[in-house]
C-alpha atoms as a PDB file:
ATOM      1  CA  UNK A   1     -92.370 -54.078  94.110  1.00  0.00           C
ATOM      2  CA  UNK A   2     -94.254 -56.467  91.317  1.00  0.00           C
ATOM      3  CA  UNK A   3     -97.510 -56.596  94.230  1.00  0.00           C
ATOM      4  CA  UNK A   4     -97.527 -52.727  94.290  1.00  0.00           C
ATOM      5  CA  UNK A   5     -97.515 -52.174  90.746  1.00  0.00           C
ATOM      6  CA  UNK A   6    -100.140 -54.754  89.911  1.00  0.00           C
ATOM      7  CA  UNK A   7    -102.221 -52.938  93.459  1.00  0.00           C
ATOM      8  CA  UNK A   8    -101.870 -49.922  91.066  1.00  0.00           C
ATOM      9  CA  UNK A   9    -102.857 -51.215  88.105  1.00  0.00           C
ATOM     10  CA  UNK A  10    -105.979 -52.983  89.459  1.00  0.00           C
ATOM     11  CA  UNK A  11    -107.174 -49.870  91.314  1.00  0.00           C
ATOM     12  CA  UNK A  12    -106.379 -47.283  88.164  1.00  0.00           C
ATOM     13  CA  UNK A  13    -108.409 -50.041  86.017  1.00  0.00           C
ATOM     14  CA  UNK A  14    -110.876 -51.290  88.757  1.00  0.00           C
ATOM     15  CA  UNK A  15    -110.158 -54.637  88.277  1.00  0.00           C
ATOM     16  CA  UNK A  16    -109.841 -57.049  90.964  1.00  0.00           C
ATOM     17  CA  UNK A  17    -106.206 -58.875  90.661  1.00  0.00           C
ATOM     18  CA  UNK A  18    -105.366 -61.958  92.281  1.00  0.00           C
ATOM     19  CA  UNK A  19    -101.510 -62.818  91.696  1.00  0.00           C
ATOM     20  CA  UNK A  20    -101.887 -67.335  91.997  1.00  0.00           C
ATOM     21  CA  UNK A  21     -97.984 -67.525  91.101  1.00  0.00           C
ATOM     22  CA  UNK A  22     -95.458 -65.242  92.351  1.00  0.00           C
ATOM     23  CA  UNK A  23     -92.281 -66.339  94.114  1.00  0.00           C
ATOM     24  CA  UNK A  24     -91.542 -69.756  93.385  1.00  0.00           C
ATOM     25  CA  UNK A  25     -88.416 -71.687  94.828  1.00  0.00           C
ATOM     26  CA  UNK A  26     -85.964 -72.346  91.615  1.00  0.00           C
ATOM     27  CA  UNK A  27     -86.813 -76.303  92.167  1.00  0.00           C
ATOM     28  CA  UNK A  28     -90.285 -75.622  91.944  1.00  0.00           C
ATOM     29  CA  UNK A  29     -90.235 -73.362  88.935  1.00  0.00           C
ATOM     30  CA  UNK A  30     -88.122 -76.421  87.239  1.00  0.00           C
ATOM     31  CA  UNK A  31     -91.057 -79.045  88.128  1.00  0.00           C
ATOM     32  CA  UNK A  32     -93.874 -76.691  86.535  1.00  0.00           C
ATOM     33  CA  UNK A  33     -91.763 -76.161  83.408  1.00  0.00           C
ATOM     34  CA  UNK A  34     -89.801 -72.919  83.918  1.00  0.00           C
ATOM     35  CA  UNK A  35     -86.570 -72.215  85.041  1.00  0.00           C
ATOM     36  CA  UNK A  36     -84.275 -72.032  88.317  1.00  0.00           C
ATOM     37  CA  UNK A  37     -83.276 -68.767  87.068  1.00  0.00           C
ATOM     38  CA  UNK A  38     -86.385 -66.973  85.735  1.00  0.00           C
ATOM     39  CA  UNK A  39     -88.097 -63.629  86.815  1.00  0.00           C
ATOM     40  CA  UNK A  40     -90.693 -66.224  89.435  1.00  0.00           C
ATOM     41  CA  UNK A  41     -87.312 -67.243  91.992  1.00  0.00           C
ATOM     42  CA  UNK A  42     -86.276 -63.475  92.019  1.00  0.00           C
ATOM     43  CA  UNK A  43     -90.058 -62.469  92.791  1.00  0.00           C
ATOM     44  CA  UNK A  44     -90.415 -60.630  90.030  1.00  0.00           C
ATOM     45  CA  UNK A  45     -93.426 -62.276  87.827  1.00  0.00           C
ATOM     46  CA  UNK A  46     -97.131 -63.493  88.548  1.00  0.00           C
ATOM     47  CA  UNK A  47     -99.333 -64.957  87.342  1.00  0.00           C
ATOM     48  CA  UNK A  48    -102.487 -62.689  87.815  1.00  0.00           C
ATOM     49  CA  UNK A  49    -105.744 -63.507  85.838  1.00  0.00           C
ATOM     50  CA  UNK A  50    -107.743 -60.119  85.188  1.00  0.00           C
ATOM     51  CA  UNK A  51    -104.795 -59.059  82.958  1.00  0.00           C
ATOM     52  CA  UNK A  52    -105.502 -60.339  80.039  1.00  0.00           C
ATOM     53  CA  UNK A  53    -106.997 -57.879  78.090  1.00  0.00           C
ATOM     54  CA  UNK A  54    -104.570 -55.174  79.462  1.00  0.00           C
ATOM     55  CA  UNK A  55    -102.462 -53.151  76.605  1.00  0.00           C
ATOM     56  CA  UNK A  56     -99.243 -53.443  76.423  1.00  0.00           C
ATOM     57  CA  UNK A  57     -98.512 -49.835  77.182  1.00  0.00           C
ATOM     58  CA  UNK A  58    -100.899 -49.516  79.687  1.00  0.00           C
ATOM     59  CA  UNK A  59     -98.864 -52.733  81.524  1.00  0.00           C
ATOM     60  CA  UNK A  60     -95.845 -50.200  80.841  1.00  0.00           C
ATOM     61  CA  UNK A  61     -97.096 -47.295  82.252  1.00  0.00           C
ATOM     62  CA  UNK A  62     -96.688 -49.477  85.515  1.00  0.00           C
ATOM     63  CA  UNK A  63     -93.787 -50.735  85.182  1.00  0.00           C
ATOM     64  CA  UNK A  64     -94.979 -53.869  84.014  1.00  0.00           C
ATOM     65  CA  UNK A  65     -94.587 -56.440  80.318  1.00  0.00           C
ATOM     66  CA  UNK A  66     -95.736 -59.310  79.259  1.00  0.00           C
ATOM     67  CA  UNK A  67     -92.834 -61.150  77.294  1.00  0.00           C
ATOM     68  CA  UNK A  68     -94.749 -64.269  76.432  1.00  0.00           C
ATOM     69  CA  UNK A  69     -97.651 -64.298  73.286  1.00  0.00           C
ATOM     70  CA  UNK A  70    -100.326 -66.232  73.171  1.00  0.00           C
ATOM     71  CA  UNK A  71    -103.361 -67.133  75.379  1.00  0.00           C
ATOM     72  CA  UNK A  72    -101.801 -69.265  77.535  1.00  0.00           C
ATOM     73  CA  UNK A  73     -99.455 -66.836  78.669  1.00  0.00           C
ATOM     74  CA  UNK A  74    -101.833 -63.653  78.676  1.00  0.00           C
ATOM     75  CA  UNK A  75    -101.615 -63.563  82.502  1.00  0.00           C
ATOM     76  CA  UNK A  76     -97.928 -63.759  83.011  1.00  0.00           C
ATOM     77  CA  UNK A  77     -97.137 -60.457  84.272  1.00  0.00           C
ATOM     78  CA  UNK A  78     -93.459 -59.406  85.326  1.00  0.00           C
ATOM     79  CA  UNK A  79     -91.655 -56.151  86.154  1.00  0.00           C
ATOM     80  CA  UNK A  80     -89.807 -54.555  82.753  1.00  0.00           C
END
């Protein structure tokens, strides 16, 4: 579902998305600082550069937030 709404969203916007974090095993996720429980072991978040300067409710007009400020976090994308 998250790889169909960010096709979408790259073909509505013409950008070219590349998700370089999606599913990650809960162990995994804990070594690279996140959680066994978060929205990346459910396969519901990426990490997708291109998104950055994508509005907020453009991202929700796909289905689509992201929860975390800041530039380091501008291309964390999950489903809402």
């Amino acid at each position: 579902q998250l790889a169909a709404r960010l096709d979408a969203l790259g073909k509505a916007l013409h950008l070219h998305l590349i998700g370089i974090s999606g599913y990650r095993s809960p162990q995994h996720s804990v070594e690279v600082g996140g959680f066994a429980d978060d929205p990346h072991t459910r396969g519901e978040a990426s990490d997708t550069p291109g998104v950055e300067g994508v509005s907020e409710s453009t991202l929700a007009q796909f289905g689509l937030t992201r929860p975390f400020a800041g530039p380091a976090e501008a291309d964390h994308i999950q489903l809402s």
